[in-house]
PDB file of N, CA and C in Angstrom:
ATOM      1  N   UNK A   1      18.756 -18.328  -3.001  1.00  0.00           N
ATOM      2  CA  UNK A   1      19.721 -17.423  -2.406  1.00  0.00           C
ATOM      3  C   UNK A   1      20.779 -18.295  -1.748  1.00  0.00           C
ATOM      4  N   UNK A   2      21.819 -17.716  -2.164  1.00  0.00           N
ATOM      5  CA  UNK A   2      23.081 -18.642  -1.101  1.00  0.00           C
ATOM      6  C   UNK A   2      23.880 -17.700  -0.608  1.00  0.00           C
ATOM      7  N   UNK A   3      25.018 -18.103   0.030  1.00  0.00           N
ATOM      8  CA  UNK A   3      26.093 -17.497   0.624  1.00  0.00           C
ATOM      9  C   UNK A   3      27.286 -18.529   0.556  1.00  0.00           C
ATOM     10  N   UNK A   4      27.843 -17.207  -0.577  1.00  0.00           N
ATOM     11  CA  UNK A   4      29.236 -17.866  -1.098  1.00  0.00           C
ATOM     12  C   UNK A   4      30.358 -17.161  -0.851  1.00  0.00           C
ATOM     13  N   UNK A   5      31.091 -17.420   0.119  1.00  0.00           N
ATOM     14  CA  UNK A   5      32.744 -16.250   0.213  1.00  0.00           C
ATOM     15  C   UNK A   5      32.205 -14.440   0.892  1.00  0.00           C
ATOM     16  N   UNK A   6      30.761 -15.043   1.500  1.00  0.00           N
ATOM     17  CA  UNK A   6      30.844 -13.931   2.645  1.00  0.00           C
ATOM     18  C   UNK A   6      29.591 -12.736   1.175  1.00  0.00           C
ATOM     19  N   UNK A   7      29.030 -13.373   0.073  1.00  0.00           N
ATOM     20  CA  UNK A   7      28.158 -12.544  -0.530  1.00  0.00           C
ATOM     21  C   UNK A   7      27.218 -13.017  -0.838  1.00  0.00           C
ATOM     22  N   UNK A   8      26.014 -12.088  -1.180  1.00  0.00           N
ATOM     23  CA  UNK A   8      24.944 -13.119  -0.824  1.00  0.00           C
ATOM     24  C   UNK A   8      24.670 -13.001  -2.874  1.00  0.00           C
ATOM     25  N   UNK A   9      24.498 -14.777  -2.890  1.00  0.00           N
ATOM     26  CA  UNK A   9      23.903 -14.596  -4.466  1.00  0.00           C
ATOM     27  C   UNK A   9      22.695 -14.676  -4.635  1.00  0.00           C
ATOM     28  N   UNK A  10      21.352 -14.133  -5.594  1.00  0.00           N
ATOM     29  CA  UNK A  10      20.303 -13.789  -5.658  1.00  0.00           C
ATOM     30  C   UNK A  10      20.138 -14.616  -7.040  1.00  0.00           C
ATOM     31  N   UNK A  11      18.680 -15.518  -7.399  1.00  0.00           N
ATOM     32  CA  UNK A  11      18.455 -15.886  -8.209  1.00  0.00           C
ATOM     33  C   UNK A  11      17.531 -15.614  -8.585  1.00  0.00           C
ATOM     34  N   UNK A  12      17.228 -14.850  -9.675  1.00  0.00           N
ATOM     35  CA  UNK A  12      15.793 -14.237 -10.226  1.00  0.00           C
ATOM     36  C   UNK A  12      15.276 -15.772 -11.060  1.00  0.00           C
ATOM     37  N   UNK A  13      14.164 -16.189 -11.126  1.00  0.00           N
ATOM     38  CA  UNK A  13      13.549 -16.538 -11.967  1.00  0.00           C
ATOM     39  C   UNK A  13      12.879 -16.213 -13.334  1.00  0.00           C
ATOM     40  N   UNK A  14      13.180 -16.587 -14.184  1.00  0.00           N
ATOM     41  CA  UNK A  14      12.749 -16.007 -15.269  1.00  0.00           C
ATOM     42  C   UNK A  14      11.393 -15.888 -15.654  1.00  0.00           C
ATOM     43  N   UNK A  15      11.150 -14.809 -16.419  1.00  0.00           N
ATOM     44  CA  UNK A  15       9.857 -14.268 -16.370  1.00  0.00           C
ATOM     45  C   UNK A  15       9.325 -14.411 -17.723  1.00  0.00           C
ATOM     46  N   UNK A  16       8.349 -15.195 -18.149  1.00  0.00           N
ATOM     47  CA  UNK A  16       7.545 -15.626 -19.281  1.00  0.00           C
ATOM     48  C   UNK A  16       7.316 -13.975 -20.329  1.00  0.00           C
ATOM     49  N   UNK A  17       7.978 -14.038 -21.662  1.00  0.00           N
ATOM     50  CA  UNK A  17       7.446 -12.518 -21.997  1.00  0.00           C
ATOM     51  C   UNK A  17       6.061 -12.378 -22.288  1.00  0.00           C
ATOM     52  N   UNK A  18       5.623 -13.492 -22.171  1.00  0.00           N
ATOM     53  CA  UNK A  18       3.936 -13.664 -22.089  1.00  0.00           C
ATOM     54  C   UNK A  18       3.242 -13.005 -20.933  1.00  0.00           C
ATOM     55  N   UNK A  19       3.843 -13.131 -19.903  1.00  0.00           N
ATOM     56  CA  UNK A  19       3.291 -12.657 -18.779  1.00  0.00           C
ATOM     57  C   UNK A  19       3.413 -10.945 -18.632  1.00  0.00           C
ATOM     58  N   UNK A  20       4.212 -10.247 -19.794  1.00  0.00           N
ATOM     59  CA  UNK A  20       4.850  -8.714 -19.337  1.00  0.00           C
ATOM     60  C   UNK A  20       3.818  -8.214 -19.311  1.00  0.00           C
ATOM     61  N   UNK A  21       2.628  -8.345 -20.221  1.00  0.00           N
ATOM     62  CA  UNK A  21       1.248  -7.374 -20.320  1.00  0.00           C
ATOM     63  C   UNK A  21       0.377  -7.745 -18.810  1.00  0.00           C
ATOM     64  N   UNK A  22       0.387  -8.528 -18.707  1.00  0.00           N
ATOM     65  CA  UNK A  22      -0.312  -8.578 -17.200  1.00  0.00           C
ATOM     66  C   UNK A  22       0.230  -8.381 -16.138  1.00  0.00           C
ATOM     67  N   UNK A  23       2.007  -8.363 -16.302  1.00  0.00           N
ATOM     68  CA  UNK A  23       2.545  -7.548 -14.699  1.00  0.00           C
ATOM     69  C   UNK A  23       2.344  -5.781 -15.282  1.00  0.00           C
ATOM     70  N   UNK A  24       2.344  -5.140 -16.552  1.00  0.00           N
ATOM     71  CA  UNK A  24       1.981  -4.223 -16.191  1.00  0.00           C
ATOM     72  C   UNK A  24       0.777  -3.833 -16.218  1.00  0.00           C
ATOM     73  N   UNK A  25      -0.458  -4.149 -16.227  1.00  0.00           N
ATOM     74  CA  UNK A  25      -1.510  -3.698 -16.069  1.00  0.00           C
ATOM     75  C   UNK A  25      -1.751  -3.909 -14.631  1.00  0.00           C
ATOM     76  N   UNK A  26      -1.355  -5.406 -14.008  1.00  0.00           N
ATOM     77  CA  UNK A  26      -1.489  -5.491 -12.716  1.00  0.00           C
ATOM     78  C   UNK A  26      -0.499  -4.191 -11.923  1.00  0.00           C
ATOM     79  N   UNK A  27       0.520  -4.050 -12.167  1.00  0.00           N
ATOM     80  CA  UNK A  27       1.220  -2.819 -11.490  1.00  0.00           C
ATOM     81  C   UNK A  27       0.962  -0.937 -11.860  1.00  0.00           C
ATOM     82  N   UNK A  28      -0.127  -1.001 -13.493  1.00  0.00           N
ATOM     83  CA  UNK A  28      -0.703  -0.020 -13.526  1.00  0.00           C
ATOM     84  C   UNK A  28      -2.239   0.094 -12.263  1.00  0.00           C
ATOM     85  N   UNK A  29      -2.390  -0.970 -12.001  1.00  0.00           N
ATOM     86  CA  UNK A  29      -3.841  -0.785 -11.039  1.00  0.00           C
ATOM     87  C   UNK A  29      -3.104  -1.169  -9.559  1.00  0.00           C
ATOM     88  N   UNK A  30      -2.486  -1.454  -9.430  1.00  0.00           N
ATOM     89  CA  UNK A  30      -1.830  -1.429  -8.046  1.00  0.00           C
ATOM     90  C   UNK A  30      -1.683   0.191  -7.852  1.00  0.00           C
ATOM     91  N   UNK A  31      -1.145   1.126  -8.747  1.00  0.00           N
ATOM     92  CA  UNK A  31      -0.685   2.533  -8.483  1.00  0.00           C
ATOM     93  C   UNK A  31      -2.029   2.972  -8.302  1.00  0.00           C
ATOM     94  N   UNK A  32      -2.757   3.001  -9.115  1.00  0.00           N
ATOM     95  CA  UNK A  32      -4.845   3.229  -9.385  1.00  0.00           C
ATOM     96  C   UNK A  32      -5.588   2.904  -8.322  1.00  0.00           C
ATOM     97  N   UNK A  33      -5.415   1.888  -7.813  1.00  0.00           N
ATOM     98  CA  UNK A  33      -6.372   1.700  -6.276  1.00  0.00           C
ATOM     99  C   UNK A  33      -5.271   1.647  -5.071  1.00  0.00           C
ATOM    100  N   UNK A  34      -3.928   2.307  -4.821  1.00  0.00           N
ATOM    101  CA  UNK A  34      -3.419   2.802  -4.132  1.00  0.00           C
ATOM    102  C   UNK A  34      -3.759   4.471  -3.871  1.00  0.00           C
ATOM    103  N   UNK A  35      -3.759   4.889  -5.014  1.00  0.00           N
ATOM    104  CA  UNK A  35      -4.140   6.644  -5.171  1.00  0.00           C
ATOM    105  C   UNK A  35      -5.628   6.505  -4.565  1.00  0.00           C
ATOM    106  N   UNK A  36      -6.351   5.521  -4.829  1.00  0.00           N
ATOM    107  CA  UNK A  36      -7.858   5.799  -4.560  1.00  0.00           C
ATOM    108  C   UNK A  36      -8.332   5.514  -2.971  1.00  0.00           C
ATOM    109  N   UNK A  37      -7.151   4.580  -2.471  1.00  0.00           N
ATOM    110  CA  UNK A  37      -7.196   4.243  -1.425  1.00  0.00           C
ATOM    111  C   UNK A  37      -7.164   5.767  -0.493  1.00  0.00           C
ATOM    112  N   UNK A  38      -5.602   6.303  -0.697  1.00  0.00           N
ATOM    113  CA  UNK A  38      -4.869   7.354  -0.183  1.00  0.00           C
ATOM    114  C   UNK A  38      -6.066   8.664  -0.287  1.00  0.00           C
ATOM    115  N   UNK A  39      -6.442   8.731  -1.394  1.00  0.00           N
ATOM    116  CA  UNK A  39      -7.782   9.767  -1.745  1.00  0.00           C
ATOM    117  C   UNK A  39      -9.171   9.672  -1.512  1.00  0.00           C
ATOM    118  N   UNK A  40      -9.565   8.820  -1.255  1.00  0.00           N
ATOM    119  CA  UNK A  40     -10.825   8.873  -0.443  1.00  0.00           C
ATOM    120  C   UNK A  40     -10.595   8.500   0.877  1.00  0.00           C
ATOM    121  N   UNK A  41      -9.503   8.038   1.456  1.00  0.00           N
ATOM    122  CA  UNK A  41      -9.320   8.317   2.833  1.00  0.00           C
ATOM    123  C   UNK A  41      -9.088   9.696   3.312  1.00  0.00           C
ATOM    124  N   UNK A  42      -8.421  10.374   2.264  1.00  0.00           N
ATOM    125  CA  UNK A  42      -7.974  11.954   3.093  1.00  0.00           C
ATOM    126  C   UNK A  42      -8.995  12.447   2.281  1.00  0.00           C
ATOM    127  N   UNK A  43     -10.331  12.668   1.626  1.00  0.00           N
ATOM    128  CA  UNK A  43     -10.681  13.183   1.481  1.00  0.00           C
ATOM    129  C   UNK A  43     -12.407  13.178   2.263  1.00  0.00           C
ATOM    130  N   UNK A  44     -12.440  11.805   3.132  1.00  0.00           N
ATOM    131  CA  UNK A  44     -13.682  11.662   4.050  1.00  0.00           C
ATOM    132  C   UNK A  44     -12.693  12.185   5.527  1.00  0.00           C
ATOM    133  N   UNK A  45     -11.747  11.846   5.921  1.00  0.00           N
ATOM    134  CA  UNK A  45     -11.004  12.825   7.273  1.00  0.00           C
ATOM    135  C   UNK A  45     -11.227  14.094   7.183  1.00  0.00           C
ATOM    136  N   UNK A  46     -11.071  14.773   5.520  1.00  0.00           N
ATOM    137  CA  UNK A  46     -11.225  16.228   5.607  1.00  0.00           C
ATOM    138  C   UNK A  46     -12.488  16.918   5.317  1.00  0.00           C
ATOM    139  N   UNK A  47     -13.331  15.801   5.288  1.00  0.00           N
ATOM    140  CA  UNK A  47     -14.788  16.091   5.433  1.00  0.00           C
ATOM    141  C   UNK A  47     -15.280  16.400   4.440  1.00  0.00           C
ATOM    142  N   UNK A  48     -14.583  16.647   3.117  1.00  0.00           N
ATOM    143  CA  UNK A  48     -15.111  16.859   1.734  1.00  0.00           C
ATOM    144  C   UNK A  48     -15.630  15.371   1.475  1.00  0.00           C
ATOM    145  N   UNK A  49     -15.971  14.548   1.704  1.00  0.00           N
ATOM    146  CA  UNK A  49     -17.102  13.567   1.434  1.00  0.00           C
ATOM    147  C   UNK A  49     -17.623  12.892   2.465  1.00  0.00           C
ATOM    148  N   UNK A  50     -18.460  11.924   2.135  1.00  0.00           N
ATOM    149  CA  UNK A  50     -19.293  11.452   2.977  1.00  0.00           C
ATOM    150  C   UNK A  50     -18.900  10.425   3.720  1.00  0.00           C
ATOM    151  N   UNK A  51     -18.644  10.368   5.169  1.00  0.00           N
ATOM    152  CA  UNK A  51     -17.973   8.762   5.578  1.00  0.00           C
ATOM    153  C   UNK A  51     -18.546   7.782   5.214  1.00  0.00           C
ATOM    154  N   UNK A  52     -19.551   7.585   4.622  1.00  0.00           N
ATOM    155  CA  UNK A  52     -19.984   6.575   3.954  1.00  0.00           C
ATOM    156  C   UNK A  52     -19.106   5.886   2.851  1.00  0.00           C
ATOM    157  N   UNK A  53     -18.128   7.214   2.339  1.00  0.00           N
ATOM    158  CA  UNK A  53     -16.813   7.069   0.892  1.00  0.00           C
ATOM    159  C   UNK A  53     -15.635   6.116   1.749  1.00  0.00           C
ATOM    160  N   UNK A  54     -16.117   6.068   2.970  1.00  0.00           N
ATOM    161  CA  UNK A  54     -14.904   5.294   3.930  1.00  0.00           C
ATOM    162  C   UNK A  54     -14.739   3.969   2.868  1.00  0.00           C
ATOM    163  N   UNK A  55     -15.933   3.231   3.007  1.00  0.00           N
ATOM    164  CA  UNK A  55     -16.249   1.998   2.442  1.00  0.00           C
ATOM    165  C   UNK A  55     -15.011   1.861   1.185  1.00  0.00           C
ATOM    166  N   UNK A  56     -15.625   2.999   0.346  1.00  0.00           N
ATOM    167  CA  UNK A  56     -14.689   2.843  -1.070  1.00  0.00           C
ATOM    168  C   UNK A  56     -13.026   2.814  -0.798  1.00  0.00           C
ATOM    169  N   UNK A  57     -12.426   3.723   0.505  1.00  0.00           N
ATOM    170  CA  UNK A  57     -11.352   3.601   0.876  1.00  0.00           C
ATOM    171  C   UNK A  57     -10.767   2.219   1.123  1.00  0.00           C
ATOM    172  N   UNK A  58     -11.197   1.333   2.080  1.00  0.00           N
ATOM    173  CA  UNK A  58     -10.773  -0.160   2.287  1.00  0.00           C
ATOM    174  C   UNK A  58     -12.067  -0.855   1.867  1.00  0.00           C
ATOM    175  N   UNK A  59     -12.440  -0.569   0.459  1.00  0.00           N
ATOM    176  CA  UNK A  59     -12.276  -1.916  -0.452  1.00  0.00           C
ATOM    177  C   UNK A  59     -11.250  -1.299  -1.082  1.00  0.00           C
ATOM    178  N   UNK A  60     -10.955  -0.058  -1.813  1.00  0.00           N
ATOM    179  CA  UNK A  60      -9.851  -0.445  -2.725  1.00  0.00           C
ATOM    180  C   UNK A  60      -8.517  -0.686  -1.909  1.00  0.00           C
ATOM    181  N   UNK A  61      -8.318  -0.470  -0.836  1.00  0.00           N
ATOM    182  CA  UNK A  61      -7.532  -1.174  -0.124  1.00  0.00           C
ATOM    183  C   UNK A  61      -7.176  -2.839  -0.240  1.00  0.00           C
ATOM    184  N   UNK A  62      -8.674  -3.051  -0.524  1.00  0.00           N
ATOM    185  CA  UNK A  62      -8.359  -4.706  -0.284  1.00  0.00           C
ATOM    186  C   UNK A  62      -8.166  -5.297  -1.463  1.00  0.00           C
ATOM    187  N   UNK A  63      -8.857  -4.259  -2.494  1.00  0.00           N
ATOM    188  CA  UNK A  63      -8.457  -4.580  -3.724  1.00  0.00           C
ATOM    189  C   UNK A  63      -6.700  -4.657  -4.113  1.00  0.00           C
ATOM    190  N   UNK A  64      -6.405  -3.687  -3.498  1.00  0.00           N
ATOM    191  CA  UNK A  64      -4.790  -3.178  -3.291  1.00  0.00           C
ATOM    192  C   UNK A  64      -4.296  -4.856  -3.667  1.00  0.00           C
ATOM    193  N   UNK A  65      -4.463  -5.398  -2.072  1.00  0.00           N
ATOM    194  CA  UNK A  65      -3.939  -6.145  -1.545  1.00  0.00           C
ATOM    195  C   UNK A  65      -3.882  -7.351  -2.613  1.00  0.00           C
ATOM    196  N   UNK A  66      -4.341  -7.837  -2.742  1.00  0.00           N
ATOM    197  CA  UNK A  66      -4.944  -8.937  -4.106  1.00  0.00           C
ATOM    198  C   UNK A  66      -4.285  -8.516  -4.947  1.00  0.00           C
ATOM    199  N   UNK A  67      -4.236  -7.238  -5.451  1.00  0.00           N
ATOM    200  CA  UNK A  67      -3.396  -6.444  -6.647  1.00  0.00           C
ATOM    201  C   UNK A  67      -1.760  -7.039  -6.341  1.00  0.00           C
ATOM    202  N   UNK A  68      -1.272  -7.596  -5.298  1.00  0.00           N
ATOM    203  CA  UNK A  68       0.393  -7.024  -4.767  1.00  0.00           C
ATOM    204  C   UNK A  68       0.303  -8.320  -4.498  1.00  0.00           C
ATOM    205  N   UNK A  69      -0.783  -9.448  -4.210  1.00  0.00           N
ATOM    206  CA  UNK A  69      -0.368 -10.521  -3.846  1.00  0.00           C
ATOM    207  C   UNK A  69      -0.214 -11.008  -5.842  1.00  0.00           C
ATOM    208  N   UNK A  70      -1.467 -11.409  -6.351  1.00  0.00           N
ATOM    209  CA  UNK A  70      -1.188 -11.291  -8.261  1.00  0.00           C
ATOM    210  C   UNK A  70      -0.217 -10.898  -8.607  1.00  0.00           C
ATOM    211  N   UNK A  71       0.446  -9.994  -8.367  1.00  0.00           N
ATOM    212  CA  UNK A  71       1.636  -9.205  -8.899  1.00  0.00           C
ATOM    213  C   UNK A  71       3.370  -9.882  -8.293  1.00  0.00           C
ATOM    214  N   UNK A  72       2.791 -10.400  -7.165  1.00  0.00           N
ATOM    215  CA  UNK A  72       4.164 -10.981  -6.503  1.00  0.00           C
ATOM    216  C   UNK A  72       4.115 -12.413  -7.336  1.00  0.00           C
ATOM    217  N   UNK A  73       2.937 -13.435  -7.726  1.00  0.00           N
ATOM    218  CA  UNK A  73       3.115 -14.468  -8.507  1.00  0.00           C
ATOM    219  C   UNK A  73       3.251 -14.281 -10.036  1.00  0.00           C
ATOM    220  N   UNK A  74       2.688 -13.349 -10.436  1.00  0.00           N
ATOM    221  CA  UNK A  74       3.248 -13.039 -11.876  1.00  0.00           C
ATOM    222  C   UNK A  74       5.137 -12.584 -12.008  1.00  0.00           C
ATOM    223  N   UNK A  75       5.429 -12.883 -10.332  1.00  0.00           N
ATOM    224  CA  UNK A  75       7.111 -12.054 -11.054  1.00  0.00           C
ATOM    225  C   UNK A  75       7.664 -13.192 -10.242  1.00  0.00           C
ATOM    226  N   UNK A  76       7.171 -14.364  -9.738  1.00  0.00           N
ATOM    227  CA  UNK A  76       7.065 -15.488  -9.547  1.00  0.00           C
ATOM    228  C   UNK A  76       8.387 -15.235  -7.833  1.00  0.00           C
ATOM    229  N   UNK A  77       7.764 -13.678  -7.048  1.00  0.00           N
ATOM    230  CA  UNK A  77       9.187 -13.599  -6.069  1.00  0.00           C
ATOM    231  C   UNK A  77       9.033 -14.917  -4.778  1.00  0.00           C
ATOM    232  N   UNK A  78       9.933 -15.424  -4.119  1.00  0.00           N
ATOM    233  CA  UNK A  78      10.222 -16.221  -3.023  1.00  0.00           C
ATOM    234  C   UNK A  78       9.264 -15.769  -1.746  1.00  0.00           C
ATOM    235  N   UNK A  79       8.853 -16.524  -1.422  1.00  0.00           N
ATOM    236  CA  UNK A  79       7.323 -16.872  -0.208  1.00  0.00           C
ATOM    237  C   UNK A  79       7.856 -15.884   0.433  1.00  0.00           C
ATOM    238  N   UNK A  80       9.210 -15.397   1.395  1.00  0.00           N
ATOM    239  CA  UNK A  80       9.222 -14.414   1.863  1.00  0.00           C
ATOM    240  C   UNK A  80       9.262 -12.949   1.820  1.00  0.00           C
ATOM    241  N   UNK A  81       9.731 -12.909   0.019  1.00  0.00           N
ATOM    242  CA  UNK A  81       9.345 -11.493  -0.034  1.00  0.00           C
ATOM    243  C   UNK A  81       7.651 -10.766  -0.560  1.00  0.00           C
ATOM    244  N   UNK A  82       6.830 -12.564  -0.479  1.00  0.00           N
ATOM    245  CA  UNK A  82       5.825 -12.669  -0.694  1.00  0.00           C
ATOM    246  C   UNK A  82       5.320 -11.815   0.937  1.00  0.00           C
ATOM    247  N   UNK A  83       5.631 -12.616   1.681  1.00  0.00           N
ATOM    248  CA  UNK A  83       4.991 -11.939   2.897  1.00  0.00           C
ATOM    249  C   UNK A  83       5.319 -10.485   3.138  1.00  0.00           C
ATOM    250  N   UNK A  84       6.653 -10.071   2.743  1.00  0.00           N
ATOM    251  CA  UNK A  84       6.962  -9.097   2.765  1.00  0.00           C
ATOM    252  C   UNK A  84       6.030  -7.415   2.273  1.00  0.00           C
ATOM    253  N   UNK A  85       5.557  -8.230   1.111  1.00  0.00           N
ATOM    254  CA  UNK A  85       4.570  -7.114   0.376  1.00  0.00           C
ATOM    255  C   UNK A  85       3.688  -7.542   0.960  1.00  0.00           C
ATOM    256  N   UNK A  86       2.923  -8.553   1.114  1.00  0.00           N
ATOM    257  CA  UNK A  86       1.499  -8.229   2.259  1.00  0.00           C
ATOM    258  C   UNK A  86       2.023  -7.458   3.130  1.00  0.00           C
ATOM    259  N   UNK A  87       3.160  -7.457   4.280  1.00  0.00           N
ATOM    260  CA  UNK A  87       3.713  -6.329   5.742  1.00  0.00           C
ATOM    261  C   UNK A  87       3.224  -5.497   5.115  1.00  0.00           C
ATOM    262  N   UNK A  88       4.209  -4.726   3.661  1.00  0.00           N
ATOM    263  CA  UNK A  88       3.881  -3.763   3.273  1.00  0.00           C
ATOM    264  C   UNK A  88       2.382  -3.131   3.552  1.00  0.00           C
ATOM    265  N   UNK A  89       1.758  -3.745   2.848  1.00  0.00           N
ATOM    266  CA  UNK A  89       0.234  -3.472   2.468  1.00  0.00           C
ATOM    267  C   UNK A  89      -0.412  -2.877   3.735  1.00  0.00           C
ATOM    268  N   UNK A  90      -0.170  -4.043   4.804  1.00  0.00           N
ATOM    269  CA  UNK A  90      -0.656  -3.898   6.084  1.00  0.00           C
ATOM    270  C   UNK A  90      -0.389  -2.256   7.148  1.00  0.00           C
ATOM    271  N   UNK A  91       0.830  -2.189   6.837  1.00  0.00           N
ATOM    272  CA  UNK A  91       1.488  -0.418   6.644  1.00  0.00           C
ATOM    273  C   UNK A  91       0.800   0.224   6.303  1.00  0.00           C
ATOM    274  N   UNK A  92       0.764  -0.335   4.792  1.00  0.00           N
ATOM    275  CA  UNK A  92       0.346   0.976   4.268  1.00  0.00           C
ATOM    276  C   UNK A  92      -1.470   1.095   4.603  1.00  0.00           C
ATOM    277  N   UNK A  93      -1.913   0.215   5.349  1.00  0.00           N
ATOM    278  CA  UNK A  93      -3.352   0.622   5.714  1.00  0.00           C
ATOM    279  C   UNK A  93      -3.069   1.458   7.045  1.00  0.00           C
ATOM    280  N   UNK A  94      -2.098   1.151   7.747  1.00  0.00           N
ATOM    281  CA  UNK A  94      -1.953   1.453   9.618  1.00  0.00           C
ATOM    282  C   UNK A  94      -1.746   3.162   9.165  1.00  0.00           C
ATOM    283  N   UNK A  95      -1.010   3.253   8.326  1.00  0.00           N
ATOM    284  CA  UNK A  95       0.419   4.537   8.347  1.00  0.00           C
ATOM    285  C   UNK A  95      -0.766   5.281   8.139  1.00  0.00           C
ATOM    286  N   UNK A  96      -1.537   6.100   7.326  1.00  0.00           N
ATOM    287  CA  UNK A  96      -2.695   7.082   7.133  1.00  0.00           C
ATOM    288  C   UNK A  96      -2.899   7.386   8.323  1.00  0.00           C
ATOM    289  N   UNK A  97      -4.021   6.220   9.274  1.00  0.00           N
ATOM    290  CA  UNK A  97      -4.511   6.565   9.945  1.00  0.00           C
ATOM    291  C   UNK A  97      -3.360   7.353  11.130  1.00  0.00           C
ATOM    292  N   UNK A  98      -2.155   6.473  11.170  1.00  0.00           N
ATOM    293  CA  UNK A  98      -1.118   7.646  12.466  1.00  0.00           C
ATOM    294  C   UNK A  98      -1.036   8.650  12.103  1.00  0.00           C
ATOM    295  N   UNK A  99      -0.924   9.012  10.652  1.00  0.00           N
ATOM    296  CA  UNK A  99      -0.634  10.572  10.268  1.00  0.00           C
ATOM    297  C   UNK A  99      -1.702  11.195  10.604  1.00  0.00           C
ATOM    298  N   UNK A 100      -3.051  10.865  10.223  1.00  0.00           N
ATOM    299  CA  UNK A 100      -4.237  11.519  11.049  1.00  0.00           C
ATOM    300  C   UNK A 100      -4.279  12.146  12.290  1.00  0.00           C
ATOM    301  N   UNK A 101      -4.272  10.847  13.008  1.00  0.00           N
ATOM    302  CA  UNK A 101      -4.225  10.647  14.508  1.00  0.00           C
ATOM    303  C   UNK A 101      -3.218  12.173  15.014  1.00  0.00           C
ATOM    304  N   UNK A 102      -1.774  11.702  14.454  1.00  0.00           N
ATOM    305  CA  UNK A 102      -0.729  12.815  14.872  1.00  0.00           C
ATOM    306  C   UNK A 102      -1.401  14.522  14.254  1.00  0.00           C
ATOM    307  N   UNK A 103      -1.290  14.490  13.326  1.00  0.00           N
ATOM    308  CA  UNK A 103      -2.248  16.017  12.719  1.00  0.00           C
ATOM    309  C   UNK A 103      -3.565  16.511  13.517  1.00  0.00           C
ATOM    310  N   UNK A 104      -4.163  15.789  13.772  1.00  0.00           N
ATOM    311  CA  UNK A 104      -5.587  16.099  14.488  1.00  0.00           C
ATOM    312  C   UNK A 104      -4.840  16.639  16.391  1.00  0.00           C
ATOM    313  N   UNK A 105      -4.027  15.567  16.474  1.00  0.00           N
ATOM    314  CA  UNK A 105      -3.186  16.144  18.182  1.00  0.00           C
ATOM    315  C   UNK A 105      -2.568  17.175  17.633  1.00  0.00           C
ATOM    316  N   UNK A 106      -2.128  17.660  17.029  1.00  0.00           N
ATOM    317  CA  UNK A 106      -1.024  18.690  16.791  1.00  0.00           C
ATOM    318  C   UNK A 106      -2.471  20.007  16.918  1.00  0.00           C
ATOM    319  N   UNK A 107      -3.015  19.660  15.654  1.00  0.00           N
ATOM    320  CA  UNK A 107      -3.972  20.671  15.562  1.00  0.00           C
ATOM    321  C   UNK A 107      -4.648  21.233  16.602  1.00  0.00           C
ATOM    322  N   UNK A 108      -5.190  20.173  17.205  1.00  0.00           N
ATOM    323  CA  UNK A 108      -5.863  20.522  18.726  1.00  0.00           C
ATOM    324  C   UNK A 108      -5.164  20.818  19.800  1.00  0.00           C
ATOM    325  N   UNK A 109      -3.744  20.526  19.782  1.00  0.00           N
ATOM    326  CA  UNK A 109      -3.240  21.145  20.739  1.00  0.00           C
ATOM    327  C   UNK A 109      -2.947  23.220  20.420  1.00  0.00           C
ATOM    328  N   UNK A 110      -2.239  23.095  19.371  1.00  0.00           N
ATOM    329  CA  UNK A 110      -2.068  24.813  18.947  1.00  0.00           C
ATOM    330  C   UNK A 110      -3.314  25.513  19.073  1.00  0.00           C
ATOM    331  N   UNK A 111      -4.697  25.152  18.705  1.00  0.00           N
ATOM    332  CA  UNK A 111      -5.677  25.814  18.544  1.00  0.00           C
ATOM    333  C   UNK A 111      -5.910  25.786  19.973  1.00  0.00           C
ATOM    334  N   UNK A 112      -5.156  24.817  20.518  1.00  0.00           N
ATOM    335  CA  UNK A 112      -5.989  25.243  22.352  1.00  0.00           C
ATOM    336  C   UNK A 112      -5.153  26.819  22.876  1.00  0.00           C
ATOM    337  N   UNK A 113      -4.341  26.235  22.419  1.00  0.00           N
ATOM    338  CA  UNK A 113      -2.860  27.438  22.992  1.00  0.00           C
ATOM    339  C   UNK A 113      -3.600  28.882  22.382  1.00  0.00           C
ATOM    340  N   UNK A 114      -3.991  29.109  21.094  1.00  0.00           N
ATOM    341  CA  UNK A 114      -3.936  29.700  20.306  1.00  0.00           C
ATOM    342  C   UNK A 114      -5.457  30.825  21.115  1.00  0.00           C
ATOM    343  N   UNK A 115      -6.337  30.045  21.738  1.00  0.00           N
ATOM    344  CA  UNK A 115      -7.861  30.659  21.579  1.00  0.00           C
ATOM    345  C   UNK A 115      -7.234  30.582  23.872  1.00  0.00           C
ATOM    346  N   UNK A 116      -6.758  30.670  24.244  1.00  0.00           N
ATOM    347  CA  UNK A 116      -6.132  30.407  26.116  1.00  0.00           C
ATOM    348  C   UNK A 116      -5.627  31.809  25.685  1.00  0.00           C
TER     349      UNK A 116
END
């Protein structure tokens, strides 16, 4: 990356067409144990399974993670937007649980109002 005349220039590295079948299978299972992540987390909060299914939630979480770090060296991006998608990741484990957190206060507050 530089800065030339006030714009910033971006240099992609080129990408082996050898490598295309394994960034998309790696980015077909990044979407696959993201959904599984997202779905057995909201589906042990809503009590349709067993918290024991927690487990399956963050491993495929961690599987996630591994998925996005593989996937950032197969497209060969710069160490910082390397870290960048781990932040991501790290989000995207935090963010669920606030939406919980916030839904469960909301809920419990109206139902207090609601039954007073």
């Amino acid at each position: 990356m530089t800065l030339e005349g006030g714009c910033m220039e971006y240099y992609i590295q080129d990408i082996p067409y050898t490598d295309f079948l394994s960034i998309f299978v790696v980015s077909a299972m990044v979407i696959l144990f993201g959904m599984a992540f997202a779905g057995f987390f909201t589906l042990v909060k809503l009590k349709l399974l067993r918290p024991a299914f927690m487990i399956a939630a963050y491993g495929s979480w961690l599987v996630l993670v591994g998925l996005m770090y593989w996937l950032g060296h197969l497209l060969k991006v710069e160490p910082y937007t390397q870290k960048v998608l781990i932040g991501a990741m790290v989000g995207y484990l935090i963010f669920p649980h606030v939406v919980y957190f916030l839904l469960e206060r909301v809920h419990n507050r109206y139902e207090n109002e609601a039954n007073s």
